[in-house]
Protein backbone atom coordinates (compact mmCIF):
# COMPACT_ATOMS: atom_id res chain seq x y z
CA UNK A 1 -1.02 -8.84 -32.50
CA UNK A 2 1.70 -6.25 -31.98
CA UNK A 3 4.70 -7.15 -30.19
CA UNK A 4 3.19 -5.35 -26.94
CA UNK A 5 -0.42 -6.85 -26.98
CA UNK A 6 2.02 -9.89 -27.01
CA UNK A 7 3.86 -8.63 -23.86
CA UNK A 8 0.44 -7.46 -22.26
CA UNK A 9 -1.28 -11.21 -22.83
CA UNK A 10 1.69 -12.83 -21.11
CA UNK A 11 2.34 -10.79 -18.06
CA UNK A 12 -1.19 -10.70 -17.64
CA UNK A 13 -1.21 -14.89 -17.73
CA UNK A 14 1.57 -15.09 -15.43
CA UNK A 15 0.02 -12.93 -13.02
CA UNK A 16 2.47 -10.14 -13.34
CA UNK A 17 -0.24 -7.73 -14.52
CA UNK A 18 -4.07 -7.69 -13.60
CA UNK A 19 -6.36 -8.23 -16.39
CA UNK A 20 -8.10 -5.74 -18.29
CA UNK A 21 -6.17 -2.72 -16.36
CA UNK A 22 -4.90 0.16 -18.82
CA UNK A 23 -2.24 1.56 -18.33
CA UNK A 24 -1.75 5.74 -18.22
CA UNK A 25 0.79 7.17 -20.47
CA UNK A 26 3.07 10.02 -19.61
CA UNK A 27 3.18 13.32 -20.88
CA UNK A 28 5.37 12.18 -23.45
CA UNK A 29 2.73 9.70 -24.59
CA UNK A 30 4.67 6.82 -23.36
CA UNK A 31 3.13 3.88 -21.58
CA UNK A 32 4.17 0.81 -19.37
CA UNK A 33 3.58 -1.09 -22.34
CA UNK A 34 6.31 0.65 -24.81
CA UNK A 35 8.92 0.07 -21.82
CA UNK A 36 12.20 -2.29 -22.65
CA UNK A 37 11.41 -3.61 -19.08
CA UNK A 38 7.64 -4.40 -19.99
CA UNK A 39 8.16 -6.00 -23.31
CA UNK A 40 10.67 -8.77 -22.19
CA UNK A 41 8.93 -9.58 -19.03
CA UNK A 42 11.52 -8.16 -16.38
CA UNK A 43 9.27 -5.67 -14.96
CA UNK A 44 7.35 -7.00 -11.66
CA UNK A 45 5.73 -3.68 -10.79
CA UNK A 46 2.15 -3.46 -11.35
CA UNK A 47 1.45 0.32 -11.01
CA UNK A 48 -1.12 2.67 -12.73
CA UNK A 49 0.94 4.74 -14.68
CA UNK A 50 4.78 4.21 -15.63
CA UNK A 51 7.54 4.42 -12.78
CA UNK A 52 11.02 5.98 -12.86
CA UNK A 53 13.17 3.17 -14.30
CA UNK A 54 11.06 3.72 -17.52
CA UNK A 55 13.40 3.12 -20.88
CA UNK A 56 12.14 2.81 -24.06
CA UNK A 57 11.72 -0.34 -25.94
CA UNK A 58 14.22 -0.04 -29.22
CA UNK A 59 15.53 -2.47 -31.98
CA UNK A 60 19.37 -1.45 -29.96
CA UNK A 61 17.78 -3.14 -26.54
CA UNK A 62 18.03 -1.38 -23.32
CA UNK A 63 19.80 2.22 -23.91
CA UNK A 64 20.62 4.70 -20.83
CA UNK A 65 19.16 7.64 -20.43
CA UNK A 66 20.95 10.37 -21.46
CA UNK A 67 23.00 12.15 -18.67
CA UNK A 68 23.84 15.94 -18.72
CA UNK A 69 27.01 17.19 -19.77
CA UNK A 70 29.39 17.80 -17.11
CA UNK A 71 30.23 21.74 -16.95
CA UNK A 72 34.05 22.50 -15.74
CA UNK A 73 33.92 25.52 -13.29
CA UNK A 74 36.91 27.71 -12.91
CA UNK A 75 37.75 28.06 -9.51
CA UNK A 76 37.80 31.38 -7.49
CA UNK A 77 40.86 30.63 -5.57
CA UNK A 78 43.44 31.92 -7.81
């Protein structure tokens, strides 16, 4: 059983999930069930398809999302 099967089973004991419900993936191809928040039971949400605090489960843990770089303007008031 992988690692989120493992996940799925227990949320779905504890009540936290109901049973026998699949999830949607995203466009991406990313599901509730490869989320960091999903895999060590800190997610309470039971929704159909993955909400916006989605991060992917890695070996590194929880990792931000990547934010854009910040673009210095000159100003027109010389």
């Amino acid at each position: 059983m992988t690692e989120a099967e493992q996940a799925t089973k227990i949320a779905e004991a504890l009540g936290l999930r109901r049973k026998g419900t699949s999830k949607r993936r995203r466009k991406n191809g990313q599901s509730c069930e490869d989320c960091f928040f999903h895999r060590n039971l800190l997610c309470a949400l039971d929704l159909d398809e993955p909400c916006s605090t989605f991060r992917p489960d890695n070996p590194s843990g929880l990792v931000p999302p990547r934010q854009p770089a910040l673009l210095v303007r000159e100003s027109a008031l010389h």
